[in-house]
Protein backbone atom coordinates (compact mmCIF):
# COMPACT_ATOMS: atom_id res chain seq x y z
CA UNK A 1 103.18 77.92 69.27
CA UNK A 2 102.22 76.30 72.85
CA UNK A 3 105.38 74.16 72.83
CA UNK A 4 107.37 77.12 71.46
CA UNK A 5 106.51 78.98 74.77
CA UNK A 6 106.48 76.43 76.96
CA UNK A 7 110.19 75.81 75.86
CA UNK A 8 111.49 79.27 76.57
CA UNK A 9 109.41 79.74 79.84
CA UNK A 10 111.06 76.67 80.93
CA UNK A 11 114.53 77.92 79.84
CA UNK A 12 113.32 81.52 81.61
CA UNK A 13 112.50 79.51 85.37
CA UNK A 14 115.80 77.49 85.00
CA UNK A 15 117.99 80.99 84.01
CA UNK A 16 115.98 82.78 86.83
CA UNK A 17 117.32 80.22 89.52
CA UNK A 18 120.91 80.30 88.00
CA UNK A 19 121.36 83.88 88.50
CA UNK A 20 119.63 84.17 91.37
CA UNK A 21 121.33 81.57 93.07
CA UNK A 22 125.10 82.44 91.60
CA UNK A 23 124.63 85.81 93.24
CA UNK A 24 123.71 84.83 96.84
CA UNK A 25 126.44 82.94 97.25
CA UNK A 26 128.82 85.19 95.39
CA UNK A 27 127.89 88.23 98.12
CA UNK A 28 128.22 85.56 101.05
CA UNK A 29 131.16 85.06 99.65
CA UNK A 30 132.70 88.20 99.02
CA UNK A 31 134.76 89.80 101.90
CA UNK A 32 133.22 92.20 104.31
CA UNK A 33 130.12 92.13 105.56
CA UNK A 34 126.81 94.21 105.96
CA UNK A 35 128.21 95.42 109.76
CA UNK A 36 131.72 96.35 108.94
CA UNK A 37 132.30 100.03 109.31
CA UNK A 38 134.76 102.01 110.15
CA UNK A 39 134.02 102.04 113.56
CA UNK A 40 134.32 98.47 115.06
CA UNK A 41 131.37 97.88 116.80
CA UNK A 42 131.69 95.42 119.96
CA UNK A 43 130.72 91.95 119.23
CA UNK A 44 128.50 91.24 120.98
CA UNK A 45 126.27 93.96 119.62
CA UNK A 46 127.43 91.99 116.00
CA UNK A 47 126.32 89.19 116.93
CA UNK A 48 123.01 90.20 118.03
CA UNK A 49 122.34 92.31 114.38
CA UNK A 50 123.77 89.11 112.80
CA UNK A 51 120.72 87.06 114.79
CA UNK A 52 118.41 89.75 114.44
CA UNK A 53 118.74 89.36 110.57
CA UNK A 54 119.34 85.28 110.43
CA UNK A 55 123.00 85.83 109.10
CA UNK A 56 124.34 83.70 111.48
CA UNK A 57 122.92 80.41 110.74
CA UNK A 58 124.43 78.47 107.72
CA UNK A 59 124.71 79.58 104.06
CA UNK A 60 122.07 76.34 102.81
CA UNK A 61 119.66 77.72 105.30
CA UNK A 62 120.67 80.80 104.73
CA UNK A 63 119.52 80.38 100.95
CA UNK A 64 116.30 78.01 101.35
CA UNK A 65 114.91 80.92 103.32
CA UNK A 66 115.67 83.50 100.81
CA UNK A 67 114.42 80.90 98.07
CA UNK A 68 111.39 80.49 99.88
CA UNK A 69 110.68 84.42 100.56
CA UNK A 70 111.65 84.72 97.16
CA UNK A 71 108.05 82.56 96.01
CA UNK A 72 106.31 84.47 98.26
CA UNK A 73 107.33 87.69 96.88
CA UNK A 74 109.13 88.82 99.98
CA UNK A 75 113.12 90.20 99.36
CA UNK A 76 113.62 91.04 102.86
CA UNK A 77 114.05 94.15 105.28
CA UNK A 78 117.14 96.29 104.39
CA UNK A 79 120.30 96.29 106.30
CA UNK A 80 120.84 99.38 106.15
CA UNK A 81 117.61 101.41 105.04
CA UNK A 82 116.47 100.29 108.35
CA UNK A 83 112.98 101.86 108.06
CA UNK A 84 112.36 100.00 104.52
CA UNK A 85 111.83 96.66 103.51
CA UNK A 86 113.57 95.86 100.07
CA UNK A 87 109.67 95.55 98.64
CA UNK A 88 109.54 99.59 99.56
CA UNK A 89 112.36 100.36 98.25
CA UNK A 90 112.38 98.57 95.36
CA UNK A 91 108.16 100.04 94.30
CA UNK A 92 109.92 103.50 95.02
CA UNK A 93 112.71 103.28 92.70
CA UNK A 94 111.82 100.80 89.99
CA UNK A 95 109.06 103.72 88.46
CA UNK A 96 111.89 105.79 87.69
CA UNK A 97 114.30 103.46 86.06
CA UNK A 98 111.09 101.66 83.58
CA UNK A 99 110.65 105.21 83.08
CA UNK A 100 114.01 106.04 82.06
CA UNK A 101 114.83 102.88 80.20
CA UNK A 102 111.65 102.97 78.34
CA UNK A 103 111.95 105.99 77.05
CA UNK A 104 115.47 105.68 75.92
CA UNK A 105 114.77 102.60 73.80
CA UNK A 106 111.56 104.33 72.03
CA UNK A 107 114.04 106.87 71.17
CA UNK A 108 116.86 104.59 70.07
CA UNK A 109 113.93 103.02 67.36
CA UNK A 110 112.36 106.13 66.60
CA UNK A 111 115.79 107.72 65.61
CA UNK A 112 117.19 104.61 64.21
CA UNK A 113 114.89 102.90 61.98
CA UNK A 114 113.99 106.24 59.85
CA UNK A 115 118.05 106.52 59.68
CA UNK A 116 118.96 103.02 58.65
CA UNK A 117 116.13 102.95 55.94
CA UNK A 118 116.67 106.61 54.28
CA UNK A 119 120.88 105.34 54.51
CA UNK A 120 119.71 101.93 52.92
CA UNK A 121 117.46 103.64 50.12
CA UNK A 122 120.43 106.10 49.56
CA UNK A 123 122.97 103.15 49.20
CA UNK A 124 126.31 104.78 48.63
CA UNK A 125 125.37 108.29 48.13
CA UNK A 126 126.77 111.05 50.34
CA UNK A 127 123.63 110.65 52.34
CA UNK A 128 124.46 106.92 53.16
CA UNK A 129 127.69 108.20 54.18
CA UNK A 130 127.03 111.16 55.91
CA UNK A 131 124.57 108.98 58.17
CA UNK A 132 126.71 105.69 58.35
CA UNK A 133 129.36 108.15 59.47
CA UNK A 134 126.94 109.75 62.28
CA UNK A 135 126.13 106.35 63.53
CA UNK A 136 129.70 105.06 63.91
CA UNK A 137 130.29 107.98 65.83
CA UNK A 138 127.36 107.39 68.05
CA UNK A 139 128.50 103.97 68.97
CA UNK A 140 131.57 105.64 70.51
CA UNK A 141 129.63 107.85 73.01
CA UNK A 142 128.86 105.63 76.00
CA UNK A 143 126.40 107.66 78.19
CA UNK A 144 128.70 107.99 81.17
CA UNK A 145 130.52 110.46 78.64
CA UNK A 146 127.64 111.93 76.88
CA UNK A 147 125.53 112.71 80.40
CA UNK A 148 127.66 114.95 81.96
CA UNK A 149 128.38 117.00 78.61
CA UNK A 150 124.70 116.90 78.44
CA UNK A 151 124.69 118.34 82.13
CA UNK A 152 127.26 121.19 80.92
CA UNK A 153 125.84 122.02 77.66
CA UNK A 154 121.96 122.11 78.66
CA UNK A 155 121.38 122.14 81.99
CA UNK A 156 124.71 124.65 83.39
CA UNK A 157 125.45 126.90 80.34
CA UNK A 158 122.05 126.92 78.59
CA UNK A 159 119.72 126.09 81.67
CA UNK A 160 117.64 124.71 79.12
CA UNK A 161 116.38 121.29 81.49
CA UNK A 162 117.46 120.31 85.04
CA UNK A 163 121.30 119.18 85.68
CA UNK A 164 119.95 115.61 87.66
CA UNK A 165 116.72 115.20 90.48
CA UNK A 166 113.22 114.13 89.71
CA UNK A 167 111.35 117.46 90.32
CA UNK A 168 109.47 117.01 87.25
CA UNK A 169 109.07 115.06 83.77
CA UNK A 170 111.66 116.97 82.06
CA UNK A 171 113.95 115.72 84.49
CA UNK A 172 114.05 112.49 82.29
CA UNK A 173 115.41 113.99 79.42
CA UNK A 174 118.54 114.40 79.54
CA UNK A 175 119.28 110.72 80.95
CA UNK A 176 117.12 109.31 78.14
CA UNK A 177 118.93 111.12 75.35
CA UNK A 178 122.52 110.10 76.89
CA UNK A 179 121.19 106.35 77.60
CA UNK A 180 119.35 106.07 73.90
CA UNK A 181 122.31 107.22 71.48
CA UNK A 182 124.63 104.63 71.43
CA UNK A 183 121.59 102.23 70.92
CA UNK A 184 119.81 104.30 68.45
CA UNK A 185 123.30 104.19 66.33
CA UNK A 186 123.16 100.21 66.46
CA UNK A 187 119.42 100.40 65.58
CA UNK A 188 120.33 102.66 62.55
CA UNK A 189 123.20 100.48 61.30
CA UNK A 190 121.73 96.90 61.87
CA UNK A 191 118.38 98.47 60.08
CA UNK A 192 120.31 99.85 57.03
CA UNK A 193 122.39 96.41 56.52
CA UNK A 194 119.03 94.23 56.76
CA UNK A 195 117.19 97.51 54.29
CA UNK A 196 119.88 96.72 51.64
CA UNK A 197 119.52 92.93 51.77
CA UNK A 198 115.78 93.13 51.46
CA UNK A 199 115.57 95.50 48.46
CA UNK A 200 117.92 93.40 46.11
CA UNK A 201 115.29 90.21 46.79
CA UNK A 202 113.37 89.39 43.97
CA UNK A 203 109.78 90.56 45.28
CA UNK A 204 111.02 93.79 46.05
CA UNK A 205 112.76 94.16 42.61
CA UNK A 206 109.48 92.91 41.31
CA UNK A 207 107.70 96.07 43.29
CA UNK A 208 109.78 98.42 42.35
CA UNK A 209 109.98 97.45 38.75
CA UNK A 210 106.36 98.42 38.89
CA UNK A 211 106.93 102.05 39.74
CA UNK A 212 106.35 101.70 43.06
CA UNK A 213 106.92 104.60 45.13
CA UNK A 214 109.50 104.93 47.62
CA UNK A 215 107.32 105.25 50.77
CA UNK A 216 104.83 102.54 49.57
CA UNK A 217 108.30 100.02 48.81
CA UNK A 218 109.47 100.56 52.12
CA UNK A 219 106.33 100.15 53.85
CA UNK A 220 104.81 97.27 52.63
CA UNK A 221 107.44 95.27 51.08
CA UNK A 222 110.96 96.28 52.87
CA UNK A 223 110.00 97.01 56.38
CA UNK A 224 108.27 93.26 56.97
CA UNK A 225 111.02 91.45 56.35
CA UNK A 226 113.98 93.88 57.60
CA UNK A 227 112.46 94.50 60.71
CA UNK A 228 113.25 90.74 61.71
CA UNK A 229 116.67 91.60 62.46
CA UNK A 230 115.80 94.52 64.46
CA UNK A 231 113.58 92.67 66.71
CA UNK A 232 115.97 90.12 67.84
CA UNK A 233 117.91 92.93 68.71
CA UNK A 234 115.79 94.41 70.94
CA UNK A 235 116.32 91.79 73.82
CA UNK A 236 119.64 92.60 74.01
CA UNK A 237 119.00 95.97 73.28
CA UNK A 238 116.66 96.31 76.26
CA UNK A 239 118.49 94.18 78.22
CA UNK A 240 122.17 97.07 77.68
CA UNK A 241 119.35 99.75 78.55
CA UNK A 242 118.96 98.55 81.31
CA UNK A 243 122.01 97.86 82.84
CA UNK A 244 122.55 101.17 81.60
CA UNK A 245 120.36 102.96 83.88
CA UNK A 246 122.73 101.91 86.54
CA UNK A 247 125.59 104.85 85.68
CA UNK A 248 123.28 106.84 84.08
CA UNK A 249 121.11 107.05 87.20
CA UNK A 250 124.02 107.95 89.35
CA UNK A 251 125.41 110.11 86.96
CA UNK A 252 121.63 112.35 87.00
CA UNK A 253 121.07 111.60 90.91
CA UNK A 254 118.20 109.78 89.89
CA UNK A 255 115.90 107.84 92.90
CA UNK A 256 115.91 104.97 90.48
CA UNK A 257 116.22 101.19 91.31
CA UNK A 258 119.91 101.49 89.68
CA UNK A 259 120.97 103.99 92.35
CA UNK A 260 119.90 102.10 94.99
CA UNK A 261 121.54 98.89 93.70
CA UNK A 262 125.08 100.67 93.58
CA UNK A 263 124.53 102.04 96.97
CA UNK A 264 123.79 98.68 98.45
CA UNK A 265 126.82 96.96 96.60
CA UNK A 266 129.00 99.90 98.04
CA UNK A 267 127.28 99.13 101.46
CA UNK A 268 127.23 94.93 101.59
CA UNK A 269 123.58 95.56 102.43
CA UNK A 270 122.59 91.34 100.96
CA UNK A 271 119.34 92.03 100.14
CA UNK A 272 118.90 95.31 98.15
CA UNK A 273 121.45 94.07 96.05
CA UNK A 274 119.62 90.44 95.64
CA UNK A 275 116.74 92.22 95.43
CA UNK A 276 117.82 94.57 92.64
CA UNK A 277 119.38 91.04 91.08
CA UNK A 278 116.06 89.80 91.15
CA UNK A 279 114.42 92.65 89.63
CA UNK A 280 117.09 93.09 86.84
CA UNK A 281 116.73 89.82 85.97
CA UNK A 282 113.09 89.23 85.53
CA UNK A 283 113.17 92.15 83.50
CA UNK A 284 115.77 90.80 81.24
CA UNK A 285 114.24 87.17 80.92
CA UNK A 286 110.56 88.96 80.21
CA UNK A 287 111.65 91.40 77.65
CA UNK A 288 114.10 88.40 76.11
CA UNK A 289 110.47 86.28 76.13
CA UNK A 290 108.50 88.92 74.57
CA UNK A 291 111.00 89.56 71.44
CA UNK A 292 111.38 85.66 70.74
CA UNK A 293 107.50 85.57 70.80
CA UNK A 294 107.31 88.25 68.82
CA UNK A 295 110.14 86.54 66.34
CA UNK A 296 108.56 83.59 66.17
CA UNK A 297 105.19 85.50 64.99
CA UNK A 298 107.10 87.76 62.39
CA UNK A 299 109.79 85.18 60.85
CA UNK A 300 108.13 81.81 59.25
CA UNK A 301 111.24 80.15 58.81
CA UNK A 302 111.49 79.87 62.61
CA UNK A 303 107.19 78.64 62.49
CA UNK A 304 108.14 76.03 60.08
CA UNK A 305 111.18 74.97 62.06
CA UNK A 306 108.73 74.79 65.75
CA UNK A 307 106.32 72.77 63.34
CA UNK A 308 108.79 70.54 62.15
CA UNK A 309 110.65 69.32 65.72
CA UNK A 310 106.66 68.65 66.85
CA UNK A 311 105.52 66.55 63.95
């Protein structure tokens, strides 16, 4: 188990640098600049903001001082947020979008596990079909469709929850429910495929032979071993919801971290956007980390392998 984790925090340290290092240079590189507006300012009064924020010395110094801020925890003032520091910005938004995200994906498993076993259990009946045709249906509703029917349907014609804002928890809703469908319809479908494979094996034909009851089967026999598939899809999974967050946070006028990330990509402002890069991606690389542990705990064939490659 220890070399199993020190393996993938290795491969997390060496991904982190990649990324973060691919996307300095590829806003350096990209034309425009943090200054350019559409009023030319004189340059002298560019080159002083340019000193003021170190943007005029090289790119390699340039990036060993971001580096080192970086292990120090420190993204940086904003270029254009003058009053905030990325840090701020970044403690004010982030909230939000965990909040969001997290709730989306317990949806997506609450709604898609139940589905995928009671299709699975049903195999070819017209529930199976009813539900397998639900689910291919909700793969084809990306939430920067669903959220503003939402906003028509529930928030302008039925008034039922707020159109966008953060006034209050219900706020979170609507952006949840768009963000979790298309993931709770994967869920549901991966769930029923990996339900179907596990009942025909022999210890669950054994079980059932027995007069077994439904509930009892799936819990103790066919849940175990399905639910392997499920949780190496929840990296991903995670990972989608979010990167999500990013329309669905603009689409709700949500002060998430995902907002503020488009806003600074629309504005060249360098370090919101690295520091929403760096957020974004420690996310991914922790969440990625916590499902492979959690595979490796769950699936023996992957214990035996680990055990193997160290004898």
């Amino acid at each position: 188990m220890a070399r199993f984790v020190f393996k993938r925090i290795a491969f997390m340290l060496i991904t982190f640098w990649v990324v973060i290092s691919v996307a300095f240079f590829l806003l350096r590189l990209a034309p425009g600049g943090p200054f350019d507006g559409d009023r030319r300012m004189p340059p002298e009064v560019e080159e002083n903001l340019l000193k003021a924020y170190n943007l005029d010395d090289p790119l390699p110094i340039q990036y060993g001082r971001y580096v080192w801020n970086l292990v120090r925890f420190d993204l940086g003032p904003s270029l254009k947020h003058h009053d905030f520091t990325v840090n701020e910005l970044i403690a004010a938004g982030l909230p939000v979008s965990l909040s969001v995200g997290a709730l989306a994906l317990v949806i997506a498993l609450v709604l898609g596990i139940p589905i995928g076993c009671a299709a699975a259990f049903r195999h070819n009946s017209w529930l199976d079909n009813c539900l397998s045709s639900t689910t291919t249906f909700g793969l084809a509703l990306p939430p920067i469709v669903t959220g503003p029917l939402f906003v028509l349907l529930f928030a302008v014609t039925l008034r039922w929850l707020p159109a966008g804002g953060m006034d209050a928890a219900t706020s979170l809703i609507l952006p949840s429910i768009a963000l979790a469908i298309p993931h709770a319809a994967a869920t549901a479908k991966l769930m029923r495929g990996s339900c179907i494979d596990t009942l025909r094996q022999n210890h669950v034909l054994t079980a059932r032979s027995k007069g077994l009851n439904s509930l009892r089967l799936a819990i103790h026999h066919v849940l175990p071993s399905a639910m392997i598939p499920v949780l190496s899809f929840l990296g991903p999974a995670a990972a989608t919801v979010i990167a999500g967050s990013l329309v669905i946070e603009e689409v709700f006028s949500l002060p998430g971290l995902g907002r503020y990330f488009v806003q600074g990509a629309l504005n060249r402002d360098y370090t919101l956007v690295m520091g929403g890069v760096v957020v974004y991606a420690a996310l991914i690389l922790m969440l990625n980390f916590v499902v492979d542990t959690l595979y490796f705990r769950f699936d023996p064939r992957i214990r035996s392998q680990s055990q193997a490659q160290a004898t």
